[in-house]
C-alpha atoms as a PDB file:
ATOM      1  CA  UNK A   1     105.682 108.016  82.752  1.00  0.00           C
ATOM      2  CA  UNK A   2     103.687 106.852  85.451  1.00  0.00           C
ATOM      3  CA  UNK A   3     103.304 103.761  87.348  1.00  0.00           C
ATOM      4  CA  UNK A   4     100.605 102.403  85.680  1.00  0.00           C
ATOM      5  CA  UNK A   5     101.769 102.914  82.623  1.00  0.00           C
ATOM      6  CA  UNK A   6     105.332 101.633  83.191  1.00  0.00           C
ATOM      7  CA  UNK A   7     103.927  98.000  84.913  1.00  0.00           C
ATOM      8  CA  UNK A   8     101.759  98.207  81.385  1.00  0.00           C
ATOM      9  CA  UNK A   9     104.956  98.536  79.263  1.00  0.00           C
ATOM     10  CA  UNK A  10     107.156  95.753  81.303  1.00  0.00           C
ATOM     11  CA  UNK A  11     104.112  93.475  81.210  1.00  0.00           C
ATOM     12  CA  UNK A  12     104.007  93.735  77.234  1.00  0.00           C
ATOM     13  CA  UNK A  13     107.869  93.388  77.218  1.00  0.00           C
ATOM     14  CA  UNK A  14     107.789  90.015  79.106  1.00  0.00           C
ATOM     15  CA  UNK A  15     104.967  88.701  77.239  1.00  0.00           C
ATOM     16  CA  UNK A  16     107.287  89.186  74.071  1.00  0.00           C
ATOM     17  CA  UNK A  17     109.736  87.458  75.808  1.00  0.00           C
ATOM     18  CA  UNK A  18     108.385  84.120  76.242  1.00  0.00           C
ATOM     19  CA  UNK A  19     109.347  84.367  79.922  1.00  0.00           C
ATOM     20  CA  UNK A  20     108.393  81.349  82.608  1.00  0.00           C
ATOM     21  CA  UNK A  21     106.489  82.768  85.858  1.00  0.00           C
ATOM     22  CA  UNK A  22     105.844  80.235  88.943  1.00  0.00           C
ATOM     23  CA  UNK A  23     108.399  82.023  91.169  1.00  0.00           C
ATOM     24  CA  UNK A  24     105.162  84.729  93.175  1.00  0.00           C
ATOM     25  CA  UNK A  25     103.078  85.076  89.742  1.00  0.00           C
ATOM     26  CA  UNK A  26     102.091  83.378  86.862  1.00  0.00           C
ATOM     27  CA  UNK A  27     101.542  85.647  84.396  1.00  0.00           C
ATOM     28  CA  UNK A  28     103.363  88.755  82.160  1.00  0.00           C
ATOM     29  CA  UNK A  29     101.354  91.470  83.946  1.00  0.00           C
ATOM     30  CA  UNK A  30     101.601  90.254  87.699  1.00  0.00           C
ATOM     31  CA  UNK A  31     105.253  89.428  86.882  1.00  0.00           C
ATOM     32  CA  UNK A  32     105.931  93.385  85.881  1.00  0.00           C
ATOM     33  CA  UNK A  33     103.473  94.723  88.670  1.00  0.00           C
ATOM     34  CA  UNK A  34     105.580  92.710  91.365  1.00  0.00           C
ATOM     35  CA  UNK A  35     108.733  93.569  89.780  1.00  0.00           C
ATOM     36  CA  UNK A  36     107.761  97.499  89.262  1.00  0.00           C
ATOM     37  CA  UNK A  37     106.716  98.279  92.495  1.00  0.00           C
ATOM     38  CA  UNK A  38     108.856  96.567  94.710  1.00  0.00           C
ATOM     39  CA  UNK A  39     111.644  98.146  92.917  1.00  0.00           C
ATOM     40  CA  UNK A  40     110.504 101.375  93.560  1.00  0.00           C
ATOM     41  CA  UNK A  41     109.890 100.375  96.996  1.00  0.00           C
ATOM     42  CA  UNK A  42     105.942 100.715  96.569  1.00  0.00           C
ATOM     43  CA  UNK A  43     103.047  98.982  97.865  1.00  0.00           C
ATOM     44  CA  UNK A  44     100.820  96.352  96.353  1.00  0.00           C
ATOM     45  CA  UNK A  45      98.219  98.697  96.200  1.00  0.00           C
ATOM     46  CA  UNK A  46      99.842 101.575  95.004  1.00  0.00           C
ATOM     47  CA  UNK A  47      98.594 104.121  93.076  1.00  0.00           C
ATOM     48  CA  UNK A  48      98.824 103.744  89.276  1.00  0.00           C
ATOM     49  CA  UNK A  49      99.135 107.808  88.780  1.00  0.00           C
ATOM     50  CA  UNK A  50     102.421 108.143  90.613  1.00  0.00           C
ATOM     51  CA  UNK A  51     104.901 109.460  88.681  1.00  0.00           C
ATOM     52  CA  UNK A  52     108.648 107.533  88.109  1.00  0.00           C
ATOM     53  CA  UNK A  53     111.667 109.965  87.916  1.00  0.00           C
ATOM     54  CA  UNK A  54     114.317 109.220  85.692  1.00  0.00           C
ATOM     55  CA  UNK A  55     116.618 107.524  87.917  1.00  0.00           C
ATOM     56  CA  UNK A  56     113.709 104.987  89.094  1.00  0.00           C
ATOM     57  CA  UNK A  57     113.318 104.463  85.444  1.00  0.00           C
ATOM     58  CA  UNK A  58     117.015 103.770  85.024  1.00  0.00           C
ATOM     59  CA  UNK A  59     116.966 100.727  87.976  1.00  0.00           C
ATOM     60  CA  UNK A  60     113.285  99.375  86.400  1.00  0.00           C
ATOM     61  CA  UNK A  61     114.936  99.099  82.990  1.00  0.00           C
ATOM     62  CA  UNK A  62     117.986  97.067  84.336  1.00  0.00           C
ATOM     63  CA  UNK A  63     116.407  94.636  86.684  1.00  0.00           C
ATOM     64  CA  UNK A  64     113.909  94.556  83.800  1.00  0.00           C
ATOM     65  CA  UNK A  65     116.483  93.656  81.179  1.00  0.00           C
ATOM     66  CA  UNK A  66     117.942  91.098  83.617  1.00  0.00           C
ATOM     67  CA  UNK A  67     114.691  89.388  83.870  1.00  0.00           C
ATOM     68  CA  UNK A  68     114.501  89.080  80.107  1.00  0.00           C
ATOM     69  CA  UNK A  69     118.388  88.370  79.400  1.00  0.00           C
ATOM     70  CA  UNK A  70     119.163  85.994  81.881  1.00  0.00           C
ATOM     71  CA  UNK A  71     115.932  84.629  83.029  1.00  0.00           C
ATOM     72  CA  UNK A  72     116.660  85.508  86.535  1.00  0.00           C
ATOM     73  CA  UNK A  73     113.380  85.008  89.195  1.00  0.00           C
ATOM     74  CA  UNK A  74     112.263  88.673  90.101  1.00  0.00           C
ATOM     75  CA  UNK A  75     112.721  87.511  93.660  1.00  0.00           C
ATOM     76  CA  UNK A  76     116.322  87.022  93.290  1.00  0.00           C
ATOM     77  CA  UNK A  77     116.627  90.252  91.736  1.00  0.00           C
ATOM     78  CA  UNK A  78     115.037  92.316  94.157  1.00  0.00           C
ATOM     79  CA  UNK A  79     116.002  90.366  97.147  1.00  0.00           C
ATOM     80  CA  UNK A  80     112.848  89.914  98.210  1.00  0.00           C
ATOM     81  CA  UNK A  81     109.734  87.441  98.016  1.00  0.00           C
ATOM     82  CA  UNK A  82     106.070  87.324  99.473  1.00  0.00           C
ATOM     83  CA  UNK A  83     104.479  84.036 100.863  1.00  0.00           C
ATOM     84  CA  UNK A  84     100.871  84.872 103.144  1.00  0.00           C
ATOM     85  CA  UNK A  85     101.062  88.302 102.730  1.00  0.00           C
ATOM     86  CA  UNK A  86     104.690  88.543 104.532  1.00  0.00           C
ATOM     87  CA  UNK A  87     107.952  89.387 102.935  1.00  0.00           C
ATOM     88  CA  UNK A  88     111.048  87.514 103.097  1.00  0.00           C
ATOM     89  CA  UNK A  89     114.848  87.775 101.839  1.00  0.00           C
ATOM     90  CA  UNK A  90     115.966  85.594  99.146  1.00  0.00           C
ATOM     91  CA  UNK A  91     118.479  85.265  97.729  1.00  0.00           C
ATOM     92  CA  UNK A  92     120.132  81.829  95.134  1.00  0.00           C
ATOM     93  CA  UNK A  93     121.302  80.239  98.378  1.00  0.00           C
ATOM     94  CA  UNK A  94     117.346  79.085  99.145  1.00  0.00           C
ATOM     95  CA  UNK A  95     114.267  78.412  96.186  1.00  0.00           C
ATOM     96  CA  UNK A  96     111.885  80.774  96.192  1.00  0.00           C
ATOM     97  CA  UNK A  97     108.821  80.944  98.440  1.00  0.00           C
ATOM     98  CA  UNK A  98     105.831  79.367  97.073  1.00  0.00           C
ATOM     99  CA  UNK A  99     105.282  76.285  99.368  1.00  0.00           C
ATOM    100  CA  UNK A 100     101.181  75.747  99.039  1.00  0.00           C
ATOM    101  CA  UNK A 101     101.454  74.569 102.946  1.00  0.00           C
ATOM    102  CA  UNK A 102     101.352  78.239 103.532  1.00  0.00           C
ATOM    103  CA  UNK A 103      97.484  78.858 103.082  1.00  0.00           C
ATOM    104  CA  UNK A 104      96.947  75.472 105.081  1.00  0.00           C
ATOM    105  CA  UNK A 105      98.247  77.025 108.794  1.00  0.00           C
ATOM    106  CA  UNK A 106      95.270  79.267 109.702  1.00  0.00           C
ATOM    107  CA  UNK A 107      92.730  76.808 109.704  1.00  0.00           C
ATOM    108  CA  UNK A 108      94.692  74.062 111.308  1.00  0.00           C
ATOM    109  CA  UNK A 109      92.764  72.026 114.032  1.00  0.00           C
ATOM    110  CA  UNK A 110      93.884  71.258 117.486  1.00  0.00           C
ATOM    111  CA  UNK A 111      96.330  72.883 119.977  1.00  0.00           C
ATOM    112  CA  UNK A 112     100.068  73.116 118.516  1.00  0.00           C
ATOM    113  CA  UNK A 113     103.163  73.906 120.815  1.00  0.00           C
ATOM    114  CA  UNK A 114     106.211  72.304 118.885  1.00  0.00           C
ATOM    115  CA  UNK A 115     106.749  72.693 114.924  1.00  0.00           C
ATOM    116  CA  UNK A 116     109.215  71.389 113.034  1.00  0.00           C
ATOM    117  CA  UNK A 117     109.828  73.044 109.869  1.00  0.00           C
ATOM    118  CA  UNK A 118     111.806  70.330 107.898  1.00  0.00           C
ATOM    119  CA  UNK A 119     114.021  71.293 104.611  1.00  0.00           C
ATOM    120  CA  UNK A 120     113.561  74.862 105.443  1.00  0.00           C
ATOM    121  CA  UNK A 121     115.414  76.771 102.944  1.00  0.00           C
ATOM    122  CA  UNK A 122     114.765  80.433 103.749  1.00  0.00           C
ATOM    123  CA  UNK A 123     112.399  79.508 107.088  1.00  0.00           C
ATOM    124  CA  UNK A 124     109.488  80.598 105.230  1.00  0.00           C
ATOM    125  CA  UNK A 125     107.164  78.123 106.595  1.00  0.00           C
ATOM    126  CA  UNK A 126     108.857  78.469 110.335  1.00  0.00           C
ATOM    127  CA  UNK A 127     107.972  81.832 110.714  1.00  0.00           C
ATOM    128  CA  UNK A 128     104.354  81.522 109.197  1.00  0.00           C
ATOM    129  CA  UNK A 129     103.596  78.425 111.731  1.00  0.00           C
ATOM    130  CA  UNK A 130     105.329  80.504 114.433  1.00  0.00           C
ATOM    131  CA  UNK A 131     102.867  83.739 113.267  1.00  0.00           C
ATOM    132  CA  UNK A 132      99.806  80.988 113.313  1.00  0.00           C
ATOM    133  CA  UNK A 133     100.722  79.157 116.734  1.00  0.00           C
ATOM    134  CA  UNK A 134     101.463  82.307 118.787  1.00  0.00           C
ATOM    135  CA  UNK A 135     102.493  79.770 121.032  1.00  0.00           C
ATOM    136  CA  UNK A 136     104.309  77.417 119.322  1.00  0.00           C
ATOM    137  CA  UNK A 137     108.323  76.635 119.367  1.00  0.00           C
ATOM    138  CA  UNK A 138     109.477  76.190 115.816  1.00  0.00           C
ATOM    139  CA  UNK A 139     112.032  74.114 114.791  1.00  0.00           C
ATOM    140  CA  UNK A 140     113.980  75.224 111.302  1.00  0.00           C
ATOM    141  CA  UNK A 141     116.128  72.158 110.076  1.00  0.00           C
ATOM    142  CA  UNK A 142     118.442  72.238 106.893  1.00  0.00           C
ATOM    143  CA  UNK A 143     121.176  70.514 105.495  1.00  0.00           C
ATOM    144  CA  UNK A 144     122.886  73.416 104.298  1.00  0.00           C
ATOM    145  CA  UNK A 145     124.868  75.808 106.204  1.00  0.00           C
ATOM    146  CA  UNK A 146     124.245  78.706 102.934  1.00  0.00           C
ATOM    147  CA  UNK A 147     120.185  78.365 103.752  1.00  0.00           C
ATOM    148  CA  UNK A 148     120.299  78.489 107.509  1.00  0.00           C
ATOM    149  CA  UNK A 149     122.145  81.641 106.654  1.00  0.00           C
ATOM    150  CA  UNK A 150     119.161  82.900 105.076  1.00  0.00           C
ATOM    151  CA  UNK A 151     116.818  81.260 107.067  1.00  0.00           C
ATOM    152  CA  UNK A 152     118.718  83.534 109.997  1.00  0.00           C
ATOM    153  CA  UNK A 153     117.936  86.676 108.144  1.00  0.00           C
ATOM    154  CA  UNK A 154     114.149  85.991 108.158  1.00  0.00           C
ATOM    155  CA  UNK A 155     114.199  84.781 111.218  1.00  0.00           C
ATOM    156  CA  UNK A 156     115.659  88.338 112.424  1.00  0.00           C
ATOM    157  CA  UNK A 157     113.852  90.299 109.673  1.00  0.00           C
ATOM    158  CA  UNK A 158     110.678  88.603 111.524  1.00  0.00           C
ATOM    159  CA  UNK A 159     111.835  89.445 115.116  1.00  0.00           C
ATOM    160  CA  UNK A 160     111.168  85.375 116.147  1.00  0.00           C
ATOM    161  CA  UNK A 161     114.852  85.211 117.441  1.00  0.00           C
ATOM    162  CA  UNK A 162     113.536  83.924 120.629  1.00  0.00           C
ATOM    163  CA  UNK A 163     110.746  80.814 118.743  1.00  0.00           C
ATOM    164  CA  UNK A 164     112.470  79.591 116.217  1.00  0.00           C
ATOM    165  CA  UNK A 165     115.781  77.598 116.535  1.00  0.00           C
ATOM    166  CA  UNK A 166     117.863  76.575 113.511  1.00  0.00           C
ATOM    167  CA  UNK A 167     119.296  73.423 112.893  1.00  0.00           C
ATOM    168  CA  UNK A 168     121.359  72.311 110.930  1.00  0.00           C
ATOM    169  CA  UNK A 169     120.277  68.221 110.282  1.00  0.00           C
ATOM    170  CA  UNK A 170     119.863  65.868 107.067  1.00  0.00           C
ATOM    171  CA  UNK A 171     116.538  65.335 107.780  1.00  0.00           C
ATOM    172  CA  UNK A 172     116.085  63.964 111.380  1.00  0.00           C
ATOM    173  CA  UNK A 173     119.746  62.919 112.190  1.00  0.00           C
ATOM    174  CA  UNK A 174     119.783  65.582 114.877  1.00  0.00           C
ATOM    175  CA  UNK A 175     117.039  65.751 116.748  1.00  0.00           C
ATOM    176  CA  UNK A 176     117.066  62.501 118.823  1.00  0.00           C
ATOM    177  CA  UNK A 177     114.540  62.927 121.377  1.00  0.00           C
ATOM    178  CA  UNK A 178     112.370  65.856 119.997  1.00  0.00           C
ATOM    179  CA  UNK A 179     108.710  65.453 118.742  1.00  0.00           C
ATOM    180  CA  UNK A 180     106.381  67.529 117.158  1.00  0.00           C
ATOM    181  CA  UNK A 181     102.622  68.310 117.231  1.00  0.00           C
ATOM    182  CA  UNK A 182     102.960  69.186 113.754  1.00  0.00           C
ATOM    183  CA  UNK A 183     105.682  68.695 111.032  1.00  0.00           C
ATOM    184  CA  UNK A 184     105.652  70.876 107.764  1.00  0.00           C
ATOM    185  CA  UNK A 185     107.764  69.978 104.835  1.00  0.00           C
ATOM    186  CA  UNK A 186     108.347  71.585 101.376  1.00  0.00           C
ATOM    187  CA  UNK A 187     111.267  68.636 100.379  1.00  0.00           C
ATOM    188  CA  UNK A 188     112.974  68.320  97.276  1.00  0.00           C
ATOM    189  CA  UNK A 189     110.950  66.687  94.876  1.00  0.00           C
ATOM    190  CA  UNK A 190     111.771  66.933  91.163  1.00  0.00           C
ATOM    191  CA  UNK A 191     112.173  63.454  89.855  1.00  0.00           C
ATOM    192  CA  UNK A 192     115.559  63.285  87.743  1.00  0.00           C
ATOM    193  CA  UNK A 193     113.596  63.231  83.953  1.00  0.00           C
ATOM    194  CA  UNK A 194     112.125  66.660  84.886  1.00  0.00           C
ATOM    195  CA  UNK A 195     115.159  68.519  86.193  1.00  0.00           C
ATOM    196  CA  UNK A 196     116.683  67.944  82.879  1.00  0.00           C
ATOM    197  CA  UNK A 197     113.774  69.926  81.355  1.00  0.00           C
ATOM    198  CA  UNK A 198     113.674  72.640  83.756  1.00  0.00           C
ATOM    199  CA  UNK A 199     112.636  76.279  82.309  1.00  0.00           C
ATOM    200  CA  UNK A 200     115.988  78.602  82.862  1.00  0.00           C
ATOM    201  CA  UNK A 201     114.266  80.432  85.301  1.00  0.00           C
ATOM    202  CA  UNK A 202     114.410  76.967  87.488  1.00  0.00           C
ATOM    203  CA  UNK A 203     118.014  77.042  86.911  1.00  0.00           C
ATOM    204  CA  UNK A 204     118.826  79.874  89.130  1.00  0.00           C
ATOM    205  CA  UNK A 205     117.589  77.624  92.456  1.00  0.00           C
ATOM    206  CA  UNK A 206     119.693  75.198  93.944  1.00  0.00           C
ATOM    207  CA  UNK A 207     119.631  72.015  92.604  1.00  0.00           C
ATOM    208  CA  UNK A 208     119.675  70.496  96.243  1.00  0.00           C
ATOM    209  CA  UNK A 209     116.765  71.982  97.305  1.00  0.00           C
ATOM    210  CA  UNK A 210     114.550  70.998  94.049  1.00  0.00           C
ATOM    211  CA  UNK A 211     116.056  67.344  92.480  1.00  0.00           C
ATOM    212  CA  UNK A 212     115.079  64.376  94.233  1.00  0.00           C
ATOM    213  CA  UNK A 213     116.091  60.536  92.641  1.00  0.00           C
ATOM    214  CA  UNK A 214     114.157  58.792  89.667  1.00  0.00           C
ATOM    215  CA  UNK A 215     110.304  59.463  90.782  1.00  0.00           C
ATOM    216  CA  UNK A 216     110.940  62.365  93.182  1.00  0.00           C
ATOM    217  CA  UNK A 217     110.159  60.198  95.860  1.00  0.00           C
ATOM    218  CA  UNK A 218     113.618  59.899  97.921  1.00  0.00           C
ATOM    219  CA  UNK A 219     113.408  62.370 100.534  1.00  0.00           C
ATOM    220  CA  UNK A 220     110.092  61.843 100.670  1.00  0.00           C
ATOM    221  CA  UNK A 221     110.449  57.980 101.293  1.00  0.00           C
ATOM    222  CA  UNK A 222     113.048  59.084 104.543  1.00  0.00           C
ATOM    223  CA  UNK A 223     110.410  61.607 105.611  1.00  0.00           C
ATOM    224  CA  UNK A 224     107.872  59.065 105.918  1.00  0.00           C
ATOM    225  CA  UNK A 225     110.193  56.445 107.441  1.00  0.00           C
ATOM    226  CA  UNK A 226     111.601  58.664 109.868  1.00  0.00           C
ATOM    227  CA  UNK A 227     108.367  61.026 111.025  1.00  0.00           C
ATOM    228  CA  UNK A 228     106.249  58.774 113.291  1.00  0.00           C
ATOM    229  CA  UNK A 229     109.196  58.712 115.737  1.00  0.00           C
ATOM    230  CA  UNK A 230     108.860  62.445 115.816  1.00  0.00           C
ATOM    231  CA  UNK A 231     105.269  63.413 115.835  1.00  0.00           C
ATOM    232  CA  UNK A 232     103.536  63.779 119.596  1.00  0.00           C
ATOM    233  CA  UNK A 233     100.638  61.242 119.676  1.00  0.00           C
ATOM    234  CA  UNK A 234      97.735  62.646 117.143  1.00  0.00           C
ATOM    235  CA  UNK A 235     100.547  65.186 115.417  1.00  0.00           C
ATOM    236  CA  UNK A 236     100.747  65.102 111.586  1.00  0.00           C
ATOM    237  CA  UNK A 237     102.819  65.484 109.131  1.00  0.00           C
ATOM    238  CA  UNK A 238     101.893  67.463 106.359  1.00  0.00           C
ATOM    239  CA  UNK A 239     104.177  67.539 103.595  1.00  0.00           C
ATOM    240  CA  UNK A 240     104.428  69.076  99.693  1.00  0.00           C
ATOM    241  CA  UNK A 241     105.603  67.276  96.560  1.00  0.00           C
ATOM    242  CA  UNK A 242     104.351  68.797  93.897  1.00  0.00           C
ATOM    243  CA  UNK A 243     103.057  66.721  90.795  1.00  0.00           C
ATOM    244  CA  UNK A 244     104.137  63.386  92.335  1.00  0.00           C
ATOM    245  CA  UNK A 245     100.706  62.235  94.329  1.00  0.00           C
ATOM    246  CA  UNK A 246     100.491  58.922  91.373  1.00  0.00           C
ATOM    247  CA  UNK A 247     104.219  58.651  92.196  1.00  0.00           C
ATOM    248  CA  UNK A 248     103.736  58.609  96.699  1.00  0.00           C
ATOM    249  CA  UNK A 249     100.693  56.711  95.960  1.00  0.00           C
ATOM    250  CA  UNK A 250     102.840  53.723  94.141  1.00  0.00           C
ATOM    251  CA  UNK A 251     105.021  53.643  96.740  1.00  0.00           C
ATOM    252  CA  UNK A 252     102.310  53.782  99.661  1.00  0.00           C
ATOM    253  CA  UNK A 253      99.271  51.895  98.274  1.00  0.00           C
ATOM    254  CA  UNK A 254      98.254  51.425 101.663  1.00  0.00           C
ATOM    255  CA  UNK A 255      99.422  54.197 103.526  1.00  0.00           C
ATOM    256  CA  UNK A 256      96.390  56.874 104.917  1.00  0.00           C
ATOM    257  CA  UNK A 257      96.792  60.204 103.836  1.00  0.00           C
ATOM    258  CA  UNK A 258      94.530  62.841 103.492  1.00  0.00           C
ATOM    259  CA  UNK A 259      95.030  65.319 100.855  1.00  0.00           C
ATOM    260  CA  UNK A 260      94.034  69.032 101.679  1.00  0.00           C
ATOM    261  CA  UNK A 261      95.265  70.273  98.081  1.00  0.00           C
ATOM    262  CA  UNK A 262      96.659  68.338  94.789  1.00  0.00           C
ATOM    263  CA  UNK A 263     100.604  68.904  95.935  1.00  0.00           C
ATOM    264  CA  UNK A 264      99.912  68.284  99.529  1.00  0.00           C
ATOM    265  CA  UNK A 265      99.189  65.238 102.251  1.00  0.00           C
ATOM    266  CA  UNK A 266      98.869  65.329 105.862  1.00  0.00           C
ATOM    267  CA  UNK A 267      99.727  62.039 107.498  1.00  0.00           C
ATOM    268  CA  UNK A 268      98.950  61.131 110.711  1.00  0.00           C
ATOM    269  CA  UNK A 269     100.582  57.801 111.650  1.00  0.00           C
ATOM    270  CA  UNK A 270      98.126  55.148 113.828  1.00  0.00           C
ATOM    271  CA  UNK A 271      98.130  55.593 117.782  1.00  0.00           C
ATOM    272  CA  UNK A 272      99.380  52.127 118.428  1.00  0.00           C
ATOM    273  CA  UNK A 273     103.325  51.563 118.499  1.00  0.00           C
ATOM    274  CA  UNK A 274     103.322  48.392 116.124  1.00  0.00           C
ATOM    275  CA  UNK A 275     101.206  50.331 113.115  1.00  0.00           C
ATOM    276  CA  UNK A 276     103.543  53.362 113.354  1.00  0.00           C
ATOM    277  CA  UNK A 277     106.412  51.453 112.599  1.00  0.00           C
ATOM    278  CA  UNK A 278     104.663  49.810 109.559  1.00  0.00           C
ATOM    279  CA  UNK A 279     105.028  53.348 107.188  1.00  0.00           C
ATOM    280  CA  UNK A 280     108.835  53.270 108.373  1.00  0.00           C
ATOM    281  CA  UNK A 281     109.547  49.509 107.207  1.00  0.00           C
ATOM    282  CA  UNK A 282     107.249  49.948 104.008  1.00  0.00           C
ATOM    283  CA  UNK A 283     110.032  52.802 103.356  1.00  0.00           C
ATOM    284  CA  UNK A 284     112.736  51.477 104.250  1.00  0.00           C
ATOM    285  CA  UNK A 285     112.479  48.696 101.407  1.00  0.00           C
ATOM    286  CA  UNK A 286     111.532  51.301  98.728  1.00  0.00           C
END
């Protein structure tokens, strides 16, 4: 048994399986390539020829069977997912990396020297905008003591002690005072119909960080209220929710946004004091 031929074999093993992907891949054969060779602590771009010893064999088979059984992500099994080309820890304390903000950091316009990174979960996003803005403070803000944890790991793993500071915050309740050049968010945003119907895999993620009122909208709305007293004049926010653009949009009829990809807007509020406020009041009544 080789490499090759064992990704080949788990591939055909999860395609039997009916399994749900969205967690890194989305499909049977980048599922088992991902799982197979990080498990046998092996590049991307490993050779296909290398041979697996028995005992390798033995730990494929039982993360492999524990993908299939329990529909557990491959990231929480190995401890480990890749956003950008960078690793970072997981574990069930955070969701999975997948934010599509990620791709949108390289090309972004304009000098940046404060980020916030808003619902951070694992600090994914903090220490991509912190590997973008070489000269950037970073801000990581959760609500949950269990994902800071995390979010300390990668912040270690990453060596960015020293540019990004953790906070712990609902939201913006701590950080009187401090604005941004640029805020990134990946908020909850599952409206309450579709976390009922969540694929198992789903399951394994906190509902906290995924489940979000009626229309997915309610963080969202407090985001929106809230950011314009945070951004530095001309910052943005630019901000994920998924399948809910008709939903925002509903809410916002007015608002101007400025949609880089399908799941993600960048808002920039007016320059004038009286417009900014206007997005705050508009969500305030929603």
């Amino acid at each position: 048994m080789n490499v090759g031929a064992l990704v080949r074999r788990t591939a055909r093993r999860f395609a039997a399986a009916r399994l749900h992907y969205g967690h890194g891949t989305d499909n049977a054969h980048d599922e088992a390539a991902y799982l197979v060779l990080r498990a046998l602590d092996l590049p991307f771009h490993a050779d296909a020829a290398i041979p697996v010893n028995d005992a390798d064999l033995r730990r494929v088979e039982g993360l492999v069977r524990r993908r299939i059984r329990e529909r557990i992500p491959t990231a929480y099994l190995l401890k480990e997912a890749w956003l950008d080309g960078l690793p970072f820890y997981v574990d069930r304390r955070v969701i999975v990396p997948r934010s599509h903000i990620a791709g949108l950091l390289h090309s972004w316009p304009g000098r940046v020297r404060r980020v916030l990174d808003l619902c951070a979960g694992s600090a994914c996003l903090a220490v991509l905008a912190a590997r973008a803005f070489p000269f950037a403070k970073v801000d990581a803000v959760d609500i949950s003591d269990a994902s800071l944890a995390v979010a300390g790991r990668n912040r270690r793993l990453h060596r960015l002690e020293h540019r990004i500071e953790l906070v712990r915050s609902d939201l913006f309740t701590r950080l009187r005072g401090r604005r941004y050049d640029l805020i990134l968010t990946n908020p909850p945003y599952v409206p309450q119909a579709v976390m009922r119907r969540l694929p198992a895999e789903y399951r394994h993620e906190p509902g906290l960080a995924l489940g979000a009122g009626e229309d997915g909208m309610d963080l969202v709305a407090r985001i929106l209220a809230a950011a314009p007293e945070h951004l530095t004049p001309g910052g943005a926010l630019l901000c994920e929710i998924g399948d809910n653009r008709r939903a925002l949009e509903r809410r916002y009829p007015r608002l101007p946004l400025r949609w880089p990809r399908p799941e993600v807007f960048i808002y920039r509020p007016p320059r004038t004091a009286g417009a900014s406020r206007a997005p705050a009041r508009r969500a305030a009544r929603s």
